[in-house]
N, C-alpha and C. Protein backbone atom coordinates (compact mmCIF):
# COMPACT_ATOMS: atom_id res chain seq x y z
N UNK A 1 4.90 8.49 -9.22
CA UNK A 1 4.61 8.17 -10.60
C UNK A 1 3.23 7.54 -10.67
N UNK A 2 2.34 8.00 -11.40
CA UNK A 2 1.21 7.46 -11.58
C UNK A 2 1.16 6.33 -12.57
N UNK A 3 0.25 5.49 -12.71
CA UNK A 3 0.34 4.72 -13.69
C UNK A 3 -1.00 4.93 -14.67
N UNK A 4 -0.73 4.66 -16.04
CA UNK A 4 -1.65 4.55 -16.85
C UNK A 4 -2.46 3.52 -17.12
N UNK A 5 -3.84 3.29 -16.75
CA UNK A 5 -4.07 2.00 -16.88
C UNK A 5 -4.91 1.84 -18.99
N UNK A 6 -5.25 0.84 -19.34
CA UNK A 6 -5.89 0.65 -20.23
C UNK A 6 -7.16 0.46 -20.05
N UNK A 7 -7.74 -0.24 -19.33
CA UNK A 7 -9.08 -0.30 -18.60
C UNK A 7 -9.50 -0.51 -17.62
N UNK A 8 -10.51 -0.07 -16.78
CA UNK A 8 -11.18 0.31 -15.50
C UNK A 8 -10.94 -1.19 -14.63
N UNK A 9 -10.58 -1.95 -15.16
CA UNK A 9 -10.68 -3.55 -14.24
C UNK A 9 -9.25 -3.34 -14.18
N UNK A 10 -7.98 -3.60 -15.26
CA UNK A 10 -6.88 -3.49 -14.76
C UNK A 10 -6.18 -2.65 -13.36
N UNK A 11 -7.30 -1.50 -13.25
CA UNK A 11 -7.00 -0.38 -12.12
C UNK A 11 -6.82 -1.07 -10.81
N UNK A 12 -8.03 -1.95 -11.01
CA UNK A 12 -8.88 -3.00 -9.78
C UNK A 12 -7.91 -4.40 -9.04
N UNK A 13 -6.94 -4.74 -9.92
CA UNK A 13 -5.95 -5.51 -10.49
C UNK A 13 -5.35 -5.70 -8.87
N UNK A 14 -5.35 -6.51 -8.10
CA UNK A 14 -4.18 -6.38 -7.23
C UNK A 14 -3.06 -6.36 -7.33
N UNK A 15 -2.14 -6.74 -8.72
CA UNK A 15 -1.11 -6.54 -9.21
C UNK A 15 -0.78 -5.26 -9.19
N UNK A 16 -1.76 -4.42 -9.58
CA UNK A 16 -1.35 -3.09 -9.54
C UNK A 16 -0.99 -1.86 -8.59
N UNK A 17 -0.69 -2.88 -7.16
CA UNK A 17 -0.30 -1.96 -6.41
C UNK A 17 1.52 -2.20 -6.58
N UNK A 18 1.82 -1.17 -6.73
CA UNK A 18 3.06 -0.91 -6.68
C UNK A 18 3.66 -0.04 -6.12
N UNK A 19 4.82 0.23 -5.49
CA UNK A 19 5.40 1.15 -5.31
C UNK A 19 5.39 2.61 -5.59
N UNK A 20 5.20 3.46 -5.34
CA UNK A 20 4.53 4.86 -5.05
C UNK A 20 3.06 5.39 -5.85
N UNK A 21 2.45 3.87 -5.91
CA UNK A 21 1.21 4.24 -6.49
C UNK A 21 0.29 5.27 -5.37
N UNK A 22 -0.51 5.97 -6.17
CA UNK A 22 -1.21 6.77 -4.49
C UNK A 22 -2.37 6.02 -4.82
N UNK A 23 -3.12 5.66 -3.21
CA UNK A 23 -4.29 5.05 -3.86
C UNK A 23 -5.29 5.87 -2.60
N UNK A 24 -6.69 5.33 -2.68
CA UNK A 24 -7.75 6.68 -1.74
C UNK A 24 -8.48 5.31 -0.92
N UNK A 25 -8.70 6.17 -0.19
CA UNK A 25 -10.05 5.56 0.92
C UNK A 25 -10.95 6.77 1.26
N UNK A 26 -12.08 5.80 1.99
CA UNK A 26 -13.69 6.45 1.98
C UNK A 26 -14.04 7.62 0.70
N UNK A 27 -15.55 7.57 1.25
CA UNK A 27 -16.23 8.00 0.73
C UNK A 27 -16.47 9.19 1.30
N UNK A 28 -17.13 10.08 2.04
CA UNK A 28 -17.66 11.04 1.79
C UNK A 28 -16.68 12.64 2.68
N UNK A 29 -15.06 10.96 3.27
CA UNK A 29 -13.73 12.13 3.82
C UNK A 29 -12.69 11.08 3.31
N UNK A 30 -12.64 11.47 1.93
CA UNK A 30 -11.86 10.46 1.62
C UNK A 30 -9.66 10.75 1.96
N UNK A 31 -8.91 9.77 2.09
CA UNK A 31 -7.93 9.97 2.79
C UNK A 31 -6.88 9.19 1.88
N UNK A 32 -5.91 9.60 1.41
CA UNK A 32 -4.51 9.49 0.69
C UNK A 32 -3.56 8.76 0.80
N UNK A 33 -3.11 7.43 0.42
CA UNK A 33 -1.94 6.85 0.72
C UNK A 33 -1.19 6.89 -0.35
N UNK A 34 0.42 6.62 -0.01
CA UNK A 34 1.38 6.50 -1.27
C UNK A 34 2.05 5.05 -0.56
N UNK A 35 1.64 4.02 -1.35
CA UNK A 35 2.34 3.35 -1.29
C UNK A 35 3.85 2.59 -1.39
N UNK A 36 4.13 2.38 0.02
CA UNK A 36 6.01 2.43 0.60
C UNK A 36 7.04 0.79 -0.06
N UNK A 37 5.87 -0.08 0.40
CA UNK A 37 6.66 -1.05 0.40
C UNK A 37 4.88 -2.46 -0.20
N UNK A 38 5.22 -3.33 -0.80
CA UNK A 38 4.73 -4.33 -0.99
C UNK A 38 5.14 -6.04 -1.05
N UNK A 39 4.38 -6.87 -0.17
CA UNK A 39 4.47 -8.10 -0.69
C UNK A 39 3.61 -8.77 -1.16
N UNK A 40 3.82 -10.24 -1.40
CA UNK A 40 2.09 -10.94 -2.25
C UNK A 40 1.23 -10.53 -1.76
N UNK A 41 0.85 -10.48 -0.38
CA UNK A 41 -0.35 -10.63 0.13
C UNK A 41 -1.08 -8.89 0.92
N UNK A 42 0.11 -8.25 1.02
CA UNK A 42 0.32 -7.35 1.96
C UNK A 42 0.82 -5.77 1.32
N UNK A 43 0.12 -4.32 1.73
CA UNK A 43 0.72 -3.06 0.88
C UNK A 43 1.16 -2.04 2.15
N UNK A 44 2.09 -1.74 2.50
CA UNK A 44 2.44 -0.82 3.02
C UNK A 44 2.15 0.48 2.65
N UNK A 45 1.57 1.20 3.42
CA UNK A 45 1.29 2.81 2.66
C UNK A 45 1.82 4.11 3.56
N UNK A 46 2.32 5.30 3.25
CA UNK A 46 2.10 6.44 4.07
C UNK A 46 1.03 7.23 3.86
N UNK A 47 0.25 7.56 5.18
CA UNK A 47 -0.89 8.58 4.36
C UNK A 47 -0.22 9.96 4.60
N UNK A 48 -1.26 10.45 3.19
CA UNK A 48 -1.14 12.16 2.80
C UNK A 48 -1.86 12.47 2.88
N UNK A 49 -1.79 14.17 2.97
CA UNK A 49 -2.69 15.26 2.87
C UNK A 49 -3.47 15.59 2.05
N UNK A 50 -4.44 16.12 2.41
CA UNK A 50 -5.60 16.67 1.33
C UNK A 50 -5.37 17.65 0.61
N UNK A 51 -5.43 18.24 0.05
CA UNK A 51 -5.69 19.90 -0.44
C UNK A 51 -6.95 19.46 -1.64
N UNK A 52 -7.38 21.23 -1.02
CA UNK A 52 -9.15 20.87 -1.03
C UNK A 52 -8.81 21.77 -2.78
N UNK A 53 -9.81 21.66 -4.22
CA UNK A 53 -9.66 22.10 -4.99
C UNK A 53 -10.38 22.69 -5.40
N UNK A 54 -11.43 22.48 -4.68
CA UNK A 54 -12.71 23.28 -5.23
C UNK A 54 -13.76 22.88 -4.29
N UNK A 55 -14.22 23.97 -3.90
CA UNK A 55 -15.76 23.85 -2.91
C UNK A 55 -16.56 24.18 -2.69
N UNK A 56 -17.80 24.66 -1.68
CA UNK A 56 -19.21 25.15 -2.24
C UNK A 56 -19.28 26.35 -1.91
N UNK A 57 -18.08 26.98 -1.40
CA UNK A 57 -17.63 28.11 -0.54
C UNK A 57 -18.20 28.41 0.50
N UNK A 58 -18.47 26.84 1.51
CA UNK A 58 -18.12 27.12 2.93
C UNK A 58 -17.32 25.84 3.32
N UNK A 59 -17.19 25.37 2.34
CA UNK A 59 -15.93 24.01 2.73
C UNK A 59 -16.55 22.68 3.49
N UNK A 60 -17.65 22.56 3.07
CA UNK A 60 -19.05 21.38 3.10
C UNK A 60 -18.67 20.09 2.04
N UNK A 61 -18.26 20.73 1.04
CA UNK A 61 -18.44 19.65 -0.24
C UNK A 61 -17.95 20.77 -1.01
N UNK A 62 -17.15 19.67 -1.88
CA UNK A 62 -15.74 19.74 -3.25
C UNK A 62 -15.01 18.67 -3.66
N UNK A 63 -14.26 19.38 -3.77
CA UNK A 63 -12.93 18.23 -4.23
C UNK A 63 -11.42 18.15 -3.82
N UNK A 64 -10.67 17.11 -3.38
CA UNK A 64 -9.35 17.26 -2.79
C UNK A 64 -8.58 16.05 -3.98
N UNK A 65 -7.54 16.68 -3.96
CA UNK A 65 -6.36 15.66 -4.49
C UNK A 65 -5.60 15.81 -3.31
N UNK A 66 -4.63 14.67 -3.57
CA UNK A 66 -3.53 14.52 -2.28
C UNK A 66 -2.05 15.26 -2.38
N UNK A 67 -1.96 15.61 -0.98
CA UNK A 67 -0.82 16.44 -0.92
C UNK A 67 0.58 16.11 -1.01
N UNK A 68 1.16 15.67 -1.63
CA UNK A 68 2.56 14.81 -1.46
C UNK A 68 3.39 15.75 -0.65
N UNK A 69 3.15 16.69 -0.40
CA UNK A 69 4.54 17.22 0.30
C UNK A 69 3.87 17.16 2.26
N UNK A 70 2.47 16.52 2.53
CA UNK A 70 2.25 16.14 3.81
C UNK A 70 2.28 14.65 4.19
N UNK A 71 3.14 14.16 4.90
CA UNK A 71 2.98 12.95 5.12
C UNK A 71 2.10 12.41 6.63
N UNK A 72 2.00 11.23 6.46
CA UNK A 72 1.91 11.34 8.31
C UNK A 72 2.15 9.52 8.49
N UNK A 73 1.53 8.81 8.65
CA UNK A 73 2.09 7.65 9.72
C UNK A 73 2.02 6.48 8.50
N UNK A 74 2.90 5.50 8.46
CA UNK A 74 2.49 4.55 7.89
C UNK A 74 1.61 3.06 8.68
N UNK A 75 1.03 2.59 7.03
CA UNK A 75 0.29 1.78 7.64
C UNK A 75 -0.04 0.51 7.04
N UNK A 76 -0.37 -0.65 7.45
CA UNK A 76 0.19 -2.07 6.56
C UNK A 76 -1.59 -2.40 6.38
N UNK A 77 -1.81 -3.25 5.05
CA UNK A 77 -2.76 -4.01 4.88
C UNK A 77 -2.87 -4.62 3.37
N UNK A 78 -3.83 -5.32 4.14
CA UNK A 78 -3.75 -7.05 3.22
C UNK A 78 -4.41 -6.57 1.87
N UNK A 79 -4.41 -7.40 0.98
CA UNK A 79 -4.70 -7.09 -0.36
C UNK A 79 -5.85 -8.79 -0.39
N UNK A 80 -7.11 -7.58 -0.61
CA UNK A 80 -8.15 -8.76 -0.79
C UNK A 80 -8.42 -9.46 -2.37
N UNK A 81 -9.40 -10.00 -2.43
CA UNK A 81 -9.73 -10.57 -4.11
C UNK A 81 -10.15 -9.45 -4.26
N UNK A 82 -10.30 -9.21 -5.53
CA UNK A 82 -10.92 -8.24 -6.22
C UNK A 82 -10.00 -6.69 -6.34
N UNK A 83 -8.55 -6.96 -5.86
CA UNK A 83 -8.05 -5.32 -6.35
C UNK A 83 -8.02 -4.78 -5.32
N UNK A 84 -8.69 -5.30 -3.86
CA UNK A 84 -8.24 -3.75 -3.23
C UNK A 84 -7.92 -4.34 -2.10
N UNK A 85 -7.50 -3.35 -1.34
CA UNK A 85 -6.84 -3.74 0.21
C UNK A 85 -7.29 -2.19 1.34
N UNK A 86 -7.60 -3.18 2.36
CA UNK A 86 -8.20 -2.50 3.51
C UNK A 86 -6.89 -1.56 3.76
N UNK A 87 -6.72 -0.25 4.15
CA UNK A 87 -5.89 0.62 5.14
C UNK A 87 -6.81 1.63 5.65
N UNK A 88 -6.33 1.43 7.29
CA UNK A 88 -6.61 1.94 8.28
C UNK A 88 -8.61 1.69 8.60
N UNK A 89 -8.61 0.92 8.23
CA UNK A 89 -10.34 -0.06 8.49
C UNK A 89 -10.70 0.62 7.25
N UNK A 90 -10.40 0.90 5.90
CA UNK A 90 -11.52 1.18 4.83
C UNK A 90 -10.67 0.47 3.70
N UNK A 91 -11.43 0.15 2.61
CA UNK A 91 -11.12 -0.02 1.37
C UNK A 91 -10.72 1.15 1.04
N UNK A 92 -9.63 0.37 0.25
CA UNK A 92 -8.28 1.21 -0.81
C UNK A 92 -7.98 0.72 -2.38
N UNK A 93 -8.35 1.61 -3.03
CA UNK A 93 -8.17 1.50 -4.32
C UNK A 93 -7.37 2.37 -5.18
N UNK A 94 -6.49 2.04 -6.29
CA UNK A 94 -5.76 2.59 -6.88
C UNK A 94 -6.14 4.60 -7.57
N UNK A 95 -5.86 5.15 -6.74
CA UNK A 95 -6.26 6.65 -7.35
C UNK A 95 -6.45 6.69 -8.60
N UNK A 96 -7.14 7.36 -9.14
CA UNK A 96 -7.58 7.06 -10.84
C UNK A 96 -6.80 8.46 -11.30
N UNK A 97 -6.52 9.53 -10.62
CA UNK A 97 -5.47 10.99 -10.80
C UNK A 97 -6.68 11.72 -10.64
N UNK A 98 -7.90 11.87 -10.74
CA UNK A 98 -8.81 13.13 -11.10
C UNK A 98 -9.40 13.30 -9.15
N UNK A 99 -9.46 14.62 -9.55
CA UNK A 99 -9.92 15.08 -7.98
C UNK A 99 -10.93 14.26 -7.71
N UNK A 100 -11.24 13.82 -5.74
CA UNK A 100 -12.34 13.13 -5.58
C UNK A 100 -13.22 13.75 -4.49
N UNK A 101 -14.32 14.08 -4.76
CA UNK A 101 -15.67 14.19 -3.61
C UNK A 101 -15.26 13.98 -2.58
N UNK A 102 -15.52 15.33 -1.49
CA UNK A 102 -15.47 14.86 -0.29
C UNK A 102 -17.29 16.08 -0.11
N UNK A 103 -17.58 15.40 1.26
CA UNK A 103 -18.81 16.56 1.63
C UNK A 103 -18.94 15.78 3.12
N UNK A 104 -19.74 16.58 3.93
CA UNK A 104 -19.89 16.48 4.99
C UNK A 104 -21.15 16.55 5.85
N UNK A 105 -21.16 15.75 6.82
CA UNK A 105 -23.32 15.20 6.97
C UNK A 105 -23.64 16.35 7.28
């Protein structure tokens, strides 16, 4: 279930991790979690799969949304000030739903 936010800071919200929110990491290979389990301080996530949506037609740079039907390992991290929480060494922020940039050096 995605959530609807009202404005771009609420997204940011550390409150707003909840339970099967999907949220993204990196930038330029970015990578999929659905979040499993949460406490105050702490977000459990499983990561997912990519599927690519569009690209430059050699698969350099496009766009991926996440695959819910690929899972792979879960993984725990802390929820900093400001809304987001580190998984797997990158910042994680609440998926906004619209495909995101990936490209490659």
């Amino acid at each position: 279930m995605l959530h609807n936010y009202s404005t771009a800071s609420d997204a940011w919200d550390a409150r707003t991790f909840k339970v099967t929110d999907i949220v993204v990491t990196g930038h330029s290979h970015p990578s999929f979690f659905i979040v499993t389990r949460r406490s105050k301080a702490s977000v459990w996530a499983m990561e997912l799969g990519n599927m690519v949506v569009s690209h430059d037609g050699y698969g350099q740079n496009g766009y991926v949304v996440p695959n819910l039907a690929e899972r792979g390992r879960e993984v725990m991290g802390r929820i900093g000030k400001g809304g987001y929480v580190r998984l797997d060494g990158e910042t994680a922020h609440v998926w906004s739903g619209r495909p995101v940039n990936f490209y490659t050096d």
